[in-house]
N, C-alpha and C. Protein backbone atom coordinates (compact mmCIF):
# COMPACT_ATOMS: atom_id res chain seq x y z
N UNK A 1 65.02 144.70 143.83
CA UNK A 1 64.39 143.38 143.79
C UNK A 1 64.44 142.76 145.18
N UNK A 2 63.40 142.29 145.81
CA UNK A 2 63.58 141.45 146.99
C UNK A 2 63.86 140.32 146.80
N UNK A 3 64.29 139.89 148.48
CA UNK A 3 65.37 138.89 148.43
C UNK A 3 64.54 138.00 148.04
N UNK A 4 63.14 137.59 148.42
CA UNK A 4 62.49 136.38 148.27
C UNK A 4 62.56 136.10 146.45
N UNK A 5 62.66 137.70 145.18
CA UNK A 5 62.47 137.07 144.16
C UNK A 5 63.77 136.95 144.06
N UNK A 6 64.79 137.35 144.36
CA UNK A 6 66.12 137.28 143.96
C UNK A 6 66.24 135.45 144.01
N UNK A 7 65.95 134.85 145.42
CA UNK A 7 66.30 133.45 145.56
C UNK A 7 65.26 132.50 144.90
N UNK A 8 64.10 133.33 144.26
CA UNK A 8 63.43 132.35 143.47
C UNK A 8 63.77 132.41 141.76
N UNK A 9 64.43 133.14 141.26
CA UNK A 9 64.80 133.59 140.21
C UNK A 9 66.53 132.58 140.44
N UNK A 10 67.21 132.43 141.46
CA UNK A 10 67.97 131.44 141.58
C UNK A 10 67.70 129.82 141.89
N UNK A 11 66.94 130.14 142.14
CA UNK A 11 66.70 128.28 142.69
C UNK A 11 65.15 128.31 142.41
N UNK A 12 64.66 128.45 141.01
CA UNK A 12 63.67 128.27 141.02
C UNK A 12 63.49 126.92 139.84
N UNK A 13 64.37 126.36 139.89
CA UNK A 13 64.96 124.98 138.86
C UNK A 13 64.73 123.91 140.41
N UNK A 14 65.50 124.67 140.83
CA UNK A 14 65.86 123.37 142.62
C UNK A 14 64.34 123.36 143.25
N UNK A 15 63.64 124.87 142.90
CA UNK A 15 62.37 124.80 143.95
C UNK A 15 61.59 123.35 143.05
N UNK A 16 61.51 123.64 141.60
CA UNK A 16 60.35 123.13 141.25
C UNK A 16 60.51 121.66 141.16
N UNK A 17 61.82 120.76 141.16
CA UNK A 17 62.24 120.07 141.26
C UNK A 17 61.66 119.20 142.82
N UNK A 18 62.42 120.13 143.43
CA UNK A 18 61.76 119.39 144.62
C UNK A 18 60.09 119.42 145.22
N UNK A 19 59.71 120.61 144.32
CA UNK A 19 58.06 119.97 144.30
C UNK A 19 57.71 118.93 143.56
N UNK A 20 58.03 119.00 142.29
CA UNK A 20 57.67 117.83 141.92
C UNK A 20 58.02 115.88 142.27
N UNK A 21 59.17 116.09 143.02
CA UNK A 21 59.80 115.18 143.76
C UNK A 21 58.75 115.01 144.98
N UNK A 22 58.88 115.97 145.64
CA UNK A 22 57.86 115.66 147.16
C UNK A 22 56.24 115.12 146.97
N UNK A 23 55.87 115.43 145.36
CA UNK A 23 54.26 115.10 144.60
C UNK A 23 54.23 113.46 144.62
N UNK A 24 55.74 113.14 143.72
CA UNK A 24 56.10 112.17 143.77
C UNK A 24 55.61 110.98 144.86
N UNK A 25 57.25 111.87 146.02
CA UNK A 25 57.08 111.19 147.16
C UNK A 25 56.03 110.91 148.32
N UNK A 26 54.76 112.39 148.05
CA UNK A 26 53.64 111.76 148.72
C UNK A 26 53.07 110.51 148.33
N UNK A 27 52.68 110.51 146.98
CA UNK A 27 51.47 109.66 146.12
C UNK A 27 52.51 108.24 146.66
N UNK A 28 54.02 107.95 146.69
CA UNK A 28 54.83 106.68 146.80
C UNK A 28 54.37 106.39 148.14
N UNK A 29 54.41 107.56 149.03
CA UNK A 29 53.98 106.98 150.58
C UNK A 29 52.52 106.41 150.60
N UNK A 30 51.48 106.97 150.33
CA UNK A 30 50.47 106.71 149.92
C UNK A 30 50.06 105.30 149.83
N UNK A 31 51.00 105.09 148.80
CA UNK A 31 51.26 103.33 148.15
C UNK A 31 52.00 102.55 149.62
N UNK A 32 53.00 102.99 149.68
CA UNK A 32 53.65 102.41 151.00
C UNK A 32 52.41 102.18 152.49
N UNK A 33 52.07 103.45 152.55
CA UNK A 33 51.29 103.38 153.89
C UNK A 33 49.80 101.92 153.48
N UNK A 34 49.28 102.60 152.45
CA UNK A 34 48.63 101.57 152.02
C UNK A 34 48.54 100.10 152.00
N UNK A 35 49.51 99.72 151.07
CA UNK A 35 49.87 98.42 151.14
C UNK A 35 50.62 97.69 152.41
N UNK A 36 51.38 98.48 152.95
CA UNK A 36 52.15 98.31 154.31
C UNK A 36 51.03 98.14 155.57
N UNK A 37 50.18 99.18 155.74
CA UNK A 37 49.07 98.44 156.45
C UNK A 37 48.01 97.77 156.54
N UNK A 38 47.77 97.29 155.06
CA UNK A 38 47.33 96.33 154.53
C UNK A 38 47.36 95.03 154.85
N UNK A 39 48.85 94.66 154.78
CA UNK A 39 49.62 93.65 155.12
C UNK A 39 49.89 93.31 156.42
N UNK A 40 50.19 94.28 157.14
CA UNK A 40 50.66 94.40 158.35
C UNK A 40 48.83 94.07 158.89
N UNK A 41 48.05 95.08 158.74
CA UNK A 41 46.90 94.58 160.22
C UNK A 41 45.79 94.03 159.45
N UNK A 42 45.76 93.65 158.61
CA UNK A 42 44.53 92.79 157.59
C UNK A 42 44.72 91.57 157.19
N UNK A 43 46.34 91.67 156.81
CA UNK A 43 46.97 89.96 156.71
C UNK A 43 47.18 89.51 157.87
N UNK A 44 47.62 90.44 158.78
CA UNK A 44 48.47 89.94 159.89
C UNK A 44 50.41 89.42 159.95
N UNK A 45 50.81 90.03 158.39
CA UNK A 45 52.26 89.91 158.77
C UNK A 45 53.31 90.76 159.50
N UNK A 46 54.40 90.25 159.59
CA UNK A 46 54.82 90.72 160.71
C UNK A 46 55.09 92.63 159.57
N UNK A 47 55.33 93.40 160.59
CA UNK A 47 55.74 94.96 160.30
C UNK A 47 56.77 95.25 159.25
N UNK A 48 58.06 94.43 159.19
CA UNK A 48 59.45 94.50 158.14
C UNK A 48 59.19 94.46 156.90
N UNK A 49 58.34 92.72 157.03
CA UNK A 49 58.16 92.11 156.04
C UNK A 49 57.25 93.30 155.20
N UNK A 50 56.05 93.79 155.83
CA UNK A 50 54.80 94.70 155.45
C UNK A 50 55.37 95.87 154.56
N UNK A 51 56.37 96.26 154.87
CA UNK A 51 57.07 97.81 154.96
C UNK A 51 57.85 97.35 153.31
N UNK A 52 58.34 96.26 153.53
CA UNK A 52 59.31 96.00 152.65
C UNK A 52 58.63 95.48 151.32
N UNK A 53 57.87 94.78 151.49
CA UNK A 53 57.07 94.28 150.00
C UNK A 53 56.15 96.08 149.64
N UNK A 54 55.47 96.57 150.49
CA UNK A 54 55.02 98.24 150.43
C UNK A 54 56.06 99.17 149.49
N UNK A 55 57.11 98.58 149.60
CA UNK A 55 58.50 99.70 149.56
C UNK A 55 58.89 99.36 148.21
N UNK A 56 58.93 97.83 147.70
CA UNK A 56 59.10 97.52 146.13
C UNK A 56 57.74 98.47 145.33
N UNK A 57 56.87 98.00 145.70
CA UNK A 57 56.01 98.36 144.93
C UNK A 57 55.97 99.97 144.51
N UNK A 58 56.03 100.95 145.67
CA UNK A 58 56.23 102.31 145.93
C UNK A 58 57.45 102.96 145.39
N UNK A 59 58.50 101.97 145.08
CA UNK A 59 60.01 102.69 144.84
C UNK A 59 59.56 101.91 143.09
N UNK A 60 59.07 100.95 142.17
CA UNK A 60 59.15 100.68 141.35
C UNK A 60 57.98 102.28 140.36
N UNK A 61 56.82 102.74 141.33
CA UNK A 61 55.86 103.92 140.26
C UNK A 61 56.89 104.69 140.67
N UNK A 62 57.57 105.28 141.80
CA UNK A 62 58.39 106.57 142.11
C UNK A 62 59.92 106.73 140.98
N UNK A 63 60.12 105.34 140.48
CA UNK A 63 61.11 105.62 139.73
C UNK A 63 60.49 106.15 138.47
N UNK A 64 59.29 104.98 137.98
CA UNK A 64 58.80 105.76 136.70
C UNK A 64 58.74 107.68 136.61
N UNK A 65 58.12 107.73 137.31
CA UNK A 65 57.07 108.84 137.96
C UNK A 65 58.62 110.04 137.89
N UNK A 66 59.56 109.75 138.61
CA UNK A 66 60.85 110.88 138.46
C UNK A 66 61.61 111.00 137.51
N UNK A 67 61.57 109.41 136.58
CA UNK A 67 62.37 109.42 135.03
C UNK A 67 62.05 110.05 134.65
N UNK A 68 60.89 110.32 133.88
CA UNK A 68 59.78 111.13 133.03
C UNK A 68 58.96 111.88 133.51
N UNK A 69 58.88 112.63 134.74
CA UNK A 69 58.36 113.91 134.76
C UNK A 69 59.46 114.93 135.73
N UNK A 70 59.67 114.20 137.04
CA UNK A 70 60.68 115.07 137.87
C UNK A 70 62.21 115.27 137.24
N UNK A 71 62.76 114.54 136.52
CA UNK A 71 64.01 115.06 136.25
C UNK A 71 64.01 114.26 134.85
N UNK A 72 62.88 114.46 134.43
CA UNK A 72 62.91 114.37 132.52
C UNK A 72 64.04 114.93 132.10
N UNK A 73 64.49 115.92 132.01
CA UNK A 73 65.35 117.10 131.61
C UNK A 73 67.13 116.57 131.88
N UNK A 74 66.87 115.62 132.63
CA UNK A 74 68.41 115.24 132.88
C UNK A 74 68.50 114.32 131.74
N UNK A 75 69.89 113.70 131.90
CA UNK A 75 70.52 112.62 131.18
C UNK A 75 69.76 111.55 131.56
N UNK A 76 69.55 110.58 130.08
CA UNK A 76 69.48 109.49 130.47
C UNK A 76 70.38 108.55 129.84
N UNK A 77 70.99 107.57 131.17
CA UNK A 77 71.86 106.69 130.84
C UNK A 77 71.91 105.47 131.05
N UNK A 78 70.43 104.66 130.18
CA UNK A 78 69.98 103.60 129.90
C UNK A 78 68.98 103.03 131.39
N UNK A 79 68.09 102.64 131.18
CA UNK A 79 67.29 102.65 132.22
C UNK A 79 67.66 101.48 132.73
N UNK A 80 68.36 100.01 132.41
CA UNK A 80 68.22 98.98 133.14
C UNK A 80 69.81 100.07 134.46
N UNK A 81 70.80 100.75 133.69
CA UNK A 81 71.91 101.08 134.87
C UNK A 81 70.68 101.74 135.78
N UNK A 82 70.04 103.23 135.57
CA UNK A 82 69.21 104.01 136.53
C UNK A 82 68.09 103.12 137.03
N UNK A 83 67.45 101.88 136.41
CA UNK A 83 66.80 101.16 137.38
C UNK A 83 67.49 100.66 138.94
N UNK A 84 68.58 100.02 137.82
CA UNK A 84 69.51 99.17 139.36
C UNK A 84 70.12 100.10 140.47
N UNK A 85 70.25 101.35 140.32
CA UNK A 85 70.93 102.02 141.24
C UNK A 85 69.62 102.82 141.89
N UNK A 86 68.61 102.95 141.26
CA UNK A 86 67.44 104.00 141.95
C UNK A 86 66.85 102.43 142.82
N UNK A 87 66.80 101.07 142.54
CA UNK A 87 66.59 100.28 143.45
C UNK A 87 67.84 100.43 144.38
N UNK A 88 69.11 100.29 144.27
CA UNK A 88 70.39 100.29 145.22
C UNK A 88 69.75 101.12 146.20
N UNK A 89 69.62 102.33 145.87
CA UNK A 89 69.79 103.53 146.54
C UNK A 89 68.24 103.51 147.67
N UNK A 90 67.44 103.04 146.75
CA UNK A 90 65.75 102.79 147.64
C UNK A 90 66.21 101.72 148.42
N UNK A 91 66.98 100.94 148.10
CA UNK A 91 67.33 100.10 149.49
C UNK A 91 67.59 100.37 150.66
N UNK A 92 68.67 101.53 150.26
CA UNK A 92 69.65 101.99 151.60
C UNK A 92 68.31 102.95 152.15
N UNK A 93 67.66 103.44 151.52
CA UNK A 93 66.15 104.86 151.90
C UNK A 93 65.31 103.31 153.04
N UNK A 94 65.31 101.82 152.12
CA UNK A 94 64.37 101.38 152.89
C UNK A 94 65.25 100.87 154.17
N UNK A 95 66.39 100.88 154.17
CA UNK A 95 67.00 100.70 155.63
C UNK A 95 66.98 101.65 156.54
N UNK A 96 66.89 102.67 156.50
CA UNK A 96 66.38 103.85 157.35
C UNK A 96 65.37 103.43 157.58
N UNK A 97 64.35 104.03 156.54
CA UNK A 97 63.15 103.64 157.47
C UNK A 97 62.81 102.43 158.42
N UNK A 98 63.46 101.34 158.03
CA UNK A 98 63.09 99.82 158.84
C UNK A 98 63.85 99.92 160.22
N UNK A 99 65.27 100.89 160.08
CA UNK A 99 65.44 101.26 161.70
C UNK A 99 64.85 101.72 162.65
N UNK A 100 64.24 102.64 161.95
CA UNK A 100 62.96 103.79 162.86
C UNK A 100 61.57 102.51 163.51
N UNK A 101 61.18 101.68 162.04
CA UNK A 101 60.42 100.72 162.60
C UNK A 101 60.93 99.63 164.23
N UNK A 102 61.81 99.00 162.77
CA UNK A 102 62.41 97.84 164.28
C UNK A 102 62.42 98.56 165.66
N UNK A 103 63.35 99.83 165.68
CA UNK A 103 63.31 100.29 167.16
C UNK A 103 61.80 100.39 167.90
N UNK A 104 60.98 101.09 166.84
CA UNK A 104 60.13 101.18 168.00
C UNK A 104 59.08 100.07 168.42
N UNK A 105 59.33 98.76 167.47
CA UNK A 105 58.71 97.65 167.87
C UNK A 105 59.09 96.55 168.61
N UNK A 106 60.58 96.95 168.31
CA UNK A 106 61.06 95.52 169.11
C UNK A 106 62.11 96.17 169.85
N UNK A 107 62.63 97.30 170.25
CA UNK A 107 63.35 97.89 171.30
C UNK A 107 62.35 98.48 172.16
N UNK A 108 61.74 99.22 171.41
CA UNK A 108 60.61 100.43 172.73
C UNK A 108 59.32 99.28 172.97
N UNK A 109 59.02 98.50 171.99
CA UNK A 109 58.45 97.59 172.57
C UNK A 109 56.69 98.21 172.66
N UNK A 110 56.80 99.17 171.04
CA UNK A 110 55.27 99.89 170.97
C UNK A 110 55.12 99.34 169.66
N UNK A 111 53.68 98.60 169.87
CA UNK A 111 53.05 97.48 168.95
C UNK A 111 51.70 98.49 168.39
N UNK A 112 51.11 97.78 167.24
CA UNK A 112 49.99 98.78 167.04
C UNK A 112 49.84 99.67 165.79
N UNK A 113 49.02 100.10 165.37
CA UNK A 113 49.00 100.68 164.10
C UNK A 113 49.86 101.91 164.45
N UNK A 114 49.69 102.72 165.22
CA UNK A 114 49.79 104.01 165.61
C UNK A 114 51.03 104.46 166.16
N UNK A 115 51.96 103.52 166.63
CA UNK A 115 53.50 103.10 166.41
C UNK A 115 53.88 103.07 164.95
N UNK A 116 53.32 102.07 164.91
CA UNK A 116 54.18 101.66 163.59
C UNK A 116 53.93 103.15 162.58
N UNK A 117 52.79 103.52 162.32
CA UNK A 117 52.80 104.78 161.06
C UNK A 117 53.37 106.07 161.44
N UNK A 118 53.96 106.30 163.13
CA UNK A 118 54.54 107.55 163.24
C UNK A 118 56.19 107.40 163.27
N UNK A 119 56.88 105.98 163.55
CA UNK A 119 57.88 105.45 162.74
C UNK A 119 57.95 105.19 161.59
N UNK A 120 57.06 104.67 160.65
CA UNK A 120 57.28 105.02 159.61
C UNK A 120 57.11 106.06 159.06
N UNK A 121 56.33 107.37 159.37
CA UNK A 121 56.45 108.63 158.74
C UNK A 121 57.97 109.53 159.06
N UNK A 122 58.40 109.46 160.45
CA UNK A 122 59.84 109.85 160.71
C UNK A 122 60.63 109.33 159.74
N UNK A 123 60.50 107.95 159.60
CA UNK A 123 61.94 106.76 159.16
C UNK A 123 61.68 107.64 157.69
N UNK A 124 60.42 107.81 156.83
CA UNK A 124 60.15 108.04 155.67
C UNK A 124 61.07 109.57 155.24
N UNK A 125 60.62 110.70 156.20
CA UNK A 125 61.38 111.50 156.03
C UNK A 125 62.36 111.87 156.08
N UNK A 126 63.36 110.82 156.85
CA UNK A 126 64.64 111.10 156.80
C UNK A 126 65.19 110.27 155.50
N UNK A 127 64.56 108.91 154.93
CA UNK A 127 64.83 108.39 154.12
C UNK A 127 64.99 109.32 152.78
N UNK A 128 63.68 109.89 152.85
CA UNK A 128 63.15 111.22 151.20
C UNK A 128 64.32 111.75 151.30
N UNK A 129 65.17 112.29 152.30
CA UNK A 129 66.52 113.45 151.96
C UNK A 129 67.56 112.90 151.20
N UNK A 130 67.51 111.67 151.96
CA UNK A 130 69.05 110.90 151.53
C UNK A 130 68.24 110.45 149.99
N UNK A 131 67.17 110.23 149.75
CA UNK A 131 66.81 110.04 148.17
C UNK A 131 67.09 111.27 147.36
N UNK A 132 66.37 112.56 147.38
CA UNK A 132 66.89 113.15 146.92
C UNK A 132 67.94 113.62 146.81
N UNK A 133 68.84 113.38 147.61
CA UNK A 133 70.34 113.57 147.16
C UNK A 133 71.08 112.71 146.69
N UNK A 134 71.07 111.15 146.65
CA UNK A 134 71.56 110.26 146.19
C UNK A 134 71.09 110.29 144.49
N UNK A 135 70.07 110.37 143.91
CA UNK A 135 69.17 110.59 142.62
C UNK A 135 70.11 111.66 141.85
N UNK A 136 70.00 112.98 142.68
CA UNK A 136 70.52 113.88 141.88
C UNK A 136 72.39 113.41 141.90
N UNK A 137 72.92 112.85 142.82
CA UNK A 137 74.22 112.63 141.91
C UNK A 137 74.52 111.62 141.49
N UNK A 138 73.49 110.31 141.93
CA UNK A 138 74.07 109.02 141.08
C UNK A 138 73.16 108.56 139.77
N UNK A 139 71.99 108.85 139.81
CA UNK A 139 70.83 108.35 138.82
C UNK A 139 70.84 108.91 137.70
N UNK A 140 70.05 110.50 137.91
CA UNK A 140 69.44 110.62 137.21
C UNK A 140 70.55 112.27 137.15
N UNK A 141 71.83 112.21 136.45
CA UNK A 141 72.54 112.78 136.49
C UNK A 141 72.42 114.54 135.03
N UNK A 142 73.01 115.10 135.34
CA UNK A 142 72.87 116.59 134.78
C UNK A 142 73.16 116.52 133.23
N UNK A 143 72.65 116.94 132.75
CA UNK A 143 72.94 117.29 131.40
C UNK A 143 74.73 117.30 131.05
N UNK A 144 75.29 117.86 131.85
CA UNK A 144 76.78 118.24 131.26
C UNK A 144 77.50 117.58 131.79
N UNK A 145 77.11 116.36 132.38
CA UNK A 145 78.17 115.25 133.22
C UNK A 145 78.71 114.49 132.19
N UNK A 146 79.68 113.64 132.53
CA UNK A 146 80.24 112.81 131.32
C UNK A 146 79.78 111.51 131.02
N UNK A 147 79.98 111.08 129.57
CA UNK A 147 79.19 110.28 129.33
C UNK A 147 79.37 108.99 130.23
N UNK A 148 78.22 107.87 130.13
CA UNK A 148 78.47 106.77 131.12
C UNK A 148 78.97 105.34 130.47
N UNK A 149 79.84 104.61 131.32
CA UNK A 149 80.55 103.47 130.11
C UNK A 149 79.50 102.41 130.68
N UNK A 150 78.67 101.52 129.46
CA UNK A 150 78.11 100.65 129.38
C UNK A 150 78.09 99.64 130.11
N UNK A 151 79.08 99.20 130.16
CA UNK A 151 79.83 98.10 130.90
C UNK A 151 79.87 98.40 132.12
N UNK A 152 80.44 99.56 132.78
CA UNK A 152 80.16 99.49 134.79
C UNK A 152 79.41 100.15 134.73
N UNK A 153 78.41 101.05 134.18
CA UNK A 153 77.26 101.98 134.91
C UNK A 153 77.72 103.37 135.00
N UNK A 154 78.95 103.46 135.47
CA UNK A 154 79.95 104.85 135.97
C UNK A 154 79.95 105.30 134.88
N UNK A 155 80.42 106.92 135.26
CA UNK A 155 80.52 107.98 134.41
C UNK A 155 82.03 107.30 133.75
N UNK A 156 82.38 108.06 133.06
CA UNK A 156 83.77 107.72 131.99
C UNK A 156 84.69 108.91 132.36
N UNK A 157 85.87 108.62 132.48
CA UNK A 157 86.99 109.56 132.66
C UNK A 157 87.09 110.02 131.62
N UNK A 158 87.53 111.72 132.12
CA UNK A 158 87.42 112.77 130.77
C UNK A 158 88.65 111.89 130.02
N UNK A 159 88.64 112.35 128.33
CA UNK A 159 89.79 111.90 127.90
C UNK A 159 91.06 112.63 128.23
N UNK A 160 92.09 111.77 128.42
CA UNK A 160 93.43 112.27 128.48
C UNK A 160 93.85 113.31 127.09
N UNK A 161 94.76 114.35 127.64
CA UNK A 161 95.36 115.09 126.10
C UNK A 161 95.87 114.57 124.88
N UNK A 162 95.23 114.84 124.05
CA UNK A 162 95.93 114.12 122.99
C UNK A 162 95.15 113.10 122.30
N UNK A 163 94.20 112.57 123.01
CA UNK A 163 92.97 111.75 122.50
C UNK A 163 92.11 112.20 121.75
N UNK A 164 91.80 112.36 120.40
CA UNK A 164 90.73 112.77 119.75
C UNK A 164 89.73 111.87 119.53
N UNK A 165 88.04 112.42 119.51
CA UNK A 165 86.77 111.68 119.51
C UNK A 165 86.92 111.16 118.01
N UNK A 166 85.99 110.01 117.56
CA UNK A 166 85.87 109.98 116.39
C UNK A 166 85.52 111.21 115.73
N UNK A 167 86.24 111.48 114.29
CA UNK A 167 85.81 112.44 113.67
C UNK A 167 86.64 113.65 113.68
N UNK A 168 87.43 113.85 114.74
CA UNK A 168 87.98 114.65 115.14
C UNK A 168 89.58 114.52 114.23
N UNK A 169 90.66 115.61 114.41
CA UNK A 169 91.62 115.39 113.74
C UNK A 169 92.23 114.47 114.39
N UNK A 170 93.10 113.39 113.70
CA UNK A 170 93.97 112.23 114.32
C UNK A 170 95.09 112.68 114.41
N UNK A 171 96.26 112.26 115.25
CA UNK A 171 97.66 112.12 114.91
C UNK A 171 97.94 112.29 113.81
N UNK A 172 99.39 112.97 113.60
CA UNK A 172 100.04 113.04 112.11
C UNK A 172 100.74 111.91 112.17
N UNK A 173 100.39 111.37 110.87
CA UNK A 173 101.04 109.97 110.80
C UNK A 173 102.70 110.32 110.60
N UNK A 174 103.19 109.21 111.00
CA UNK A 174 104.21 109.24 110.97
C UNK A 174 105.20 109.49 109.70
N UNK A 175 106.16 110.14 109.57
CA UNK A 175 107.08 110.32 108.43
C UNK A 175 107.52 109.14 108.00
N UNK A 176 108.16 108.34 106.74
CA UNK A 176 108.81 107.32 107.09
C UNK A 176 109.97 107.90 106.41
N UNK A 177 110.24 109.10 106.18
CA UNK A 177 111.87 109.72 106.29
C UNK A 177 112.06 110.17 107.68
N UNK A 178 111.72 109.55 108.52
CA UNK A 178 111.94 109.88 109.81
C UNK A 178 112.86 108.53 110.76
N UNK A 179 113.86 108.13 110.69
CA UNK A 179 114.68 107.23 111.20
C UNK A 179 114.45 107.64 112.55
N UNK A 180 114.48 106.29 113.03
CA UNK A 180 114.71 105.85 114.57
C UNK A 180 113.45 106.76 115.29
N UNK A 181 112.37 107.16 114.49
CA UNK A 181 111.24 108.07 115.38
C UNK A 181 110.61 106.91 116.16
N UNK A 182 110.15 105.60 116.61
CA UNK A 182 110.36 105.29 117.43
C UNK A 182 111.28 104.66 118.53
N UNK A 183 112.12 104.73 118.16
CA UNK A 183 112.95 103.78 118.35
C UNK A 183 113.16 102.30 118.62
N UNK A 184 112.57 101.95 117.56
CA UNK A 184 112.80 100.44 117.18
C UNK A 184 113.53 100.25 116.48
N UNK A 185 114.70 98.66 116.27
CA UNK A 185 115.41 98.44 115.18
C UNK A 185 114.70 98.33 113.87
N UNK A 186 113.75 97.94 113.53
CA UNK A 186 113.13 97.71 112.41
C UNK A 186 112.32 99.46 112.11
N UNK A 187 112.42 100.43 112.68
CA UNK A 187 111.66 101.61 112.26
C UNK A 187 112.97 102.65 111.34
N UNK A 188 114.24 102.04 112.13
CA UNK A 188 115.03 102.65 111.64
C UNK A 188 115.62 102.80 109.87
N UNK A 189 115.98 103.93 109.16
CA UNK A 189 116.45 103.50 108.00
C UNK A 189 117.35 102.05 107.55
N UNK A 190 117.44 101.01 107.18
CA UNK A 190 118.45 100.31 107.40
C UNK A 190 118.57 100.30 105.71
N UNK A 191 118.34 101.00 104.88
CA UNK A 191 119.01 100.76 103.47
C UNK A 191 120.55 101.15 103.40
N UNK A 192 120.78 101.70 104.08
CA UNK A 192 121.90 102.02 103.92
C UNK A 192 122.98 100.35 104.13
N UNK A 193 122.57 99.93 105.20
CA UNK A 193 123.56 99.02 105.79
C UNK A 193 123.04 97.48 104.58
N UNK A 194 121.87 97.51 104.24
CA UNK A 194 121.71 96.63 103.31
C UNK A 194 123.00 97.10 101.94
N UNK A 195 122.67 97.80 101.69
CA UNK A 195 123.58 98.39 100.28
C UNK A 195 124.85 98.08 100.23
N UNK A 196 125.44 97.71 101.66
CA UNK A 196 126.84 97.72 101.35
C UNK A 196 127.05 95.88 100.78
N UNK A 197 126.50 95.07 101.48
CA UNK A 197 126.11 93.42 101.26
C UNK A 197 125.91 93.54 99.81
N UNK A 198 125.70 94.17 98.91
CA UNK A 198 125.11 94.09 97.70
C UNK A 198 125.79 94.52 97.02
C-alpha cells in the first residue's frame, strides 16, 4: 500500500474535516471581505471598526455552518455554552487579524484598499489555525470527552472511585448490628448501658 493511501486511510476523518472547515472558512471570508469593504470604502468608516462589525456577522453563519455540517458528528453541549465560546474564541481569531490590520495602517502607514485586503488575508490566515484548533478542543468537543456541567460550560471531572451513576449499584447500606461503624456516639449500640438504669 502506498504511503499517500496509508495516510489517507489515517487521517482521512482530519482531511475531510478540514475541508469542510476551509469551505466554511472561505464563504465566512467572503462575508468578511465583503461587508468589511463595504464599510470601510463605500461608507467611509474607519478599517477596525469595518473588519469588526464584517467579523460578527461572518463568525455568527461560520458557527451555524460548523455546528451542523463540519463537526455535526461531535458532541453537542448546548448551544447557548458553544455559542459563547465559538464567539470567545472568534474574538481572540478577530484580534489577530486587527494586528496585521492596525500595523499596516497606522505603523507602516499603508492606507488603501490594497493594504488593507493583503493584511487582512495574512491576519485571516493565521487567525483560521488558531480557530481550528481552539474549536476542536474547546467547542465543539469529541464524542468520548466527558460530559459538560451546566452551570460553568467545562467538561466535569471523571467521577472519583466509589461513586456510582444513577442506576448503578449503591453502597451497602449499613448494618445496624454493626456498633461504632461510624464512629459516632449515637451510632453506637447503647442498649446495653440503657438496661442497666432499668
Amino acid at each position: 500500500m502506498s504511503l499517500v493511501a496509508t495516510l489517507n486511510r489515517r487521517f482521512a476523518h482530519l482531511l475531510r474535516e478540514l475541508a469542510q472547515f476551509g469551505s466554511v472558512g472561505a464563504i465566512a471570508f467572503v462575508i468578511t471581505v465583503g461587508i468589511g469593504n463595504g464599510m470601510n470604502s463605500g461608507l467611509g468608516m474607519g478599517p477596525l471598526t469595518s473588519n469588526g462589525v464584517a467579523t460578527v456577522v461572518a463568525t455568527t453563519f461560520a458557527y451555524l455552518a460548523n455546528r451542523y455540517w463540519t463537526f455535526r458528528h461531535r458532541d453537542r453541549t448546548g448551544l447557548g455554552r458553544e455559542y459563547a465560546l465559538f464567539f470567545a474564541l472568534n474574538g481572540v481569531g478577530l484580534v489577530i487579524t486587527e494586528m496585521f490590520i492596525g500595523f499596516t495602517h497606522y505603523v507602516l502607514g499603508l492606507t488603501g484598499a490594497i493594504p488593507y485586503n493583503i493584511s487582512l488575508v495574512v491576519g485571516t490566515a493565521v487567525a483560521t489555525l488558531f480557530r481550528f484548533w481552539s474549536y476542536k478542543k474547546w467547542v465543539f468537543l469529541p464524542a468520548s470527552a466527558p460530559p459538560v456541567d451546566p452551570a460553568s460550560g467545562l467538561p466535569e471531572a471523571p467521577e472519583p472511585p466509589g461513586v456510582h451513576a444513577a442506576g448503578s449499584r449503591p453502597f451497602p447500606a449499613a448494618r445496624p448490628d454493626a456498633p461504632g461503624r461510624f464512629g459516632h456516639p449515637l451510632d453506637q449500640d447503647t442498649a446495653g448501658d440503657y438496661a442497666q438504669f432499668s
